[in-house]
Protein backbone atom coordinates (compact mmCIF):
# COMPACT_ATOMS: atom_id res chain seq x y z
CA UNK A 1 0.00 0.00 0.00
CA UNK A 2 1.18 3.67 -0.61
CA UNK A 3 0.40 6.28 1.85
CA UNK A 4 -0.88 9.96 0.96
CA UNK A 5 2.04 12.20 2.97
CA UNK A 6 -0.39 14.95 2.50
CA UNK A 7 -3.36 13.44 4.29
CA UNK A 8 -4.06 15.15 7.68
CA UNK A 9 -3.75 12.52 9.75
CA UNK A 10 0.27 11.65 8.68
CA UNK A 11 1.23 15.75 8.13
CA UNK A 12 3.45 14.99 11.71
CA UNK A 13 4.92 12.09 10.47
CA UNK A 14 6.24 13.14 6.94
CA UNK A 15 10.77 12.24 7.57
CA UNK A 16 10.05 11.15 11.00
CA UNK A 17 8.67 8.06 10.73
CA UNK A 18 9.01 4.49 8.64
CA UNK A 19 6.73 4.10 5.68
CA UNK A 20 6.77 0.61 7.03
CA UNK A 21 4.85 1.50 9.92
CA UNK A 22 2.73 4.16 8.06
CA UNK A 23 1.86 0.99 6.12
CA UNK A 24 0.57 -0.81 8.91
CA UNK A 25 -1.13 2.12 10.23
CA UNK A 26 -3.30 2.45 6.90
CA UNK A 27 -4.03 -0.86 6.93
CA UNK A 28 -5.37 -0.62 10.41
CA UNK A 29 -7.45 1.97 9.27
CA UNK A 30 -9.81 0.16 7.58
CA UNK A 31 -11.35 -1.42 10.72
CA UNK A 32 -11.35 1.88 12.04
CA UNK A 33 -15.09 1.78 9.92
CA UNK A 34 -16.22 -1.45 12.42
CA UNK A 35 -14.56 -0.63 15.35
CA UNK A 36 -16.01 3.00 15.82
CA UNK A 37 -16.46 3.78 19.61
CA UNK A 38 -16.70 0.41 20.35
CA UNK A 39 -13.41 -0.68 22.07
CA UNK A 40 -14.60 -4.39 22.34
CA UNK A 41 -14.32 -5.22 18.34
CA UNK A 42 -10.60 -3.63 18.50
CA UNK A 43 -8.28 -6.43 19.98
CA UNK A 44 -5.24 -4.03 19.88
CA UNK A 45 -2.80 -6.05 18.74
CA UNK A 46 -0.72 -4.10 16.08
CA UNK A 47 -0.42 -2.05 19.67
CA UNK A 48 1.24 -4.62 21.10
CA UNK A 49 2.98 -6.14 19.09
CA UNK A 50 3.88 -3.09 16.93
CA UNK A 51 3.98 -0.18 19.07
CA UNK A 52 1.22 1.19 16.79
CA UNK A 53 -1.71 2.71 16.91
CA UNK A 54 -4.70 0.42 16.86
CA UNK A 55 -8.08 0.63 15.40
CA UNK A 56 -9.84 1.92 18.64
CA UNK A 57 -7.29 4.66 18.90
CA UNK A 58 -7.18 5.92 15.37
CA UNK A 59 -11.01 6.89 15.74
CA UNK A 60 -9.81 9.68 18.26
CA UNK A 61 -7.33 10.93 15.72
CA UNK A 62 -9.31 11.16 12.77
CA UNK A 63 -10.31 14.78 12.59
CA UNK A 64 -6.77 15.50 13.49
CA UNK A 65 -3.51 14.12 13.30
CA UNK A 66 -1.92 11.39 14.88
CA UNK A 67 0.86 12.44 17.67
CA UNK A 68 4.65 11.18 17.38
CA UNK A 69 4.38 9.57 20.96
CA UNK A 70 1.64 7.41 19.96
CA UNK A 71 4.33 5.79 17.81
CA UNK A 72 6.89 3.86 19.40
CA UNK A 73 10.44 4.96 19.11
CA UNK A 74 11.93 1.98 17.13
CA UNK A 75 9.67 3.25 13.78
CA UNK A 76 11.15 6.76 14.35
CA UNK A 77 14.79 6.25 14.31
CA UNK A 78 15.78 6.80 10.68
CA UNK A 79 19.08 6.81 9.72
CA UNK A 80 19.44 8.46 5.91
CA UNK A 81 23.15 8.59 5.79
């Protein structure tokens, strides 16, 4: 999958962060639609076993952007040399 760098929710992310993990993040988007509100469809797991943002907390950043400490460190140490 291919990410948009200009959608809302990644604008903090553009050269800080993998596009692995941006990857996994839009694909965890798509239950974003199911999960809603509801906490109880979301079983977190790209949160724990990613250090991602899950389903259930994407819906709170959807009218925003998502924050560079809801990503964990290892995705945002880049080395471009």
């Amino acid at each position: 999958m291919c990410h948009n760098d200009n959608v809302t929710l990644y604008k903090k992310f553009h050269r800080f962060v993998s596009r692995y993990a941006l990857n996994y993040i839009e694909d965890e988007l798509d239950p974003v639609k199911f999960v809603g509100v509801n906490n109880g469809h979301c079983r977190c797991i790209i949160r724990y076993t990613h250090g991602l943002s899950c389903a259930c907390e994407l819906v709170s950043y959807i009218m925003g952007s998502i924050p560079l400490d809801a990503i964990n460190v290892f995705w945002t140490r880049l080395s471009f040399a």
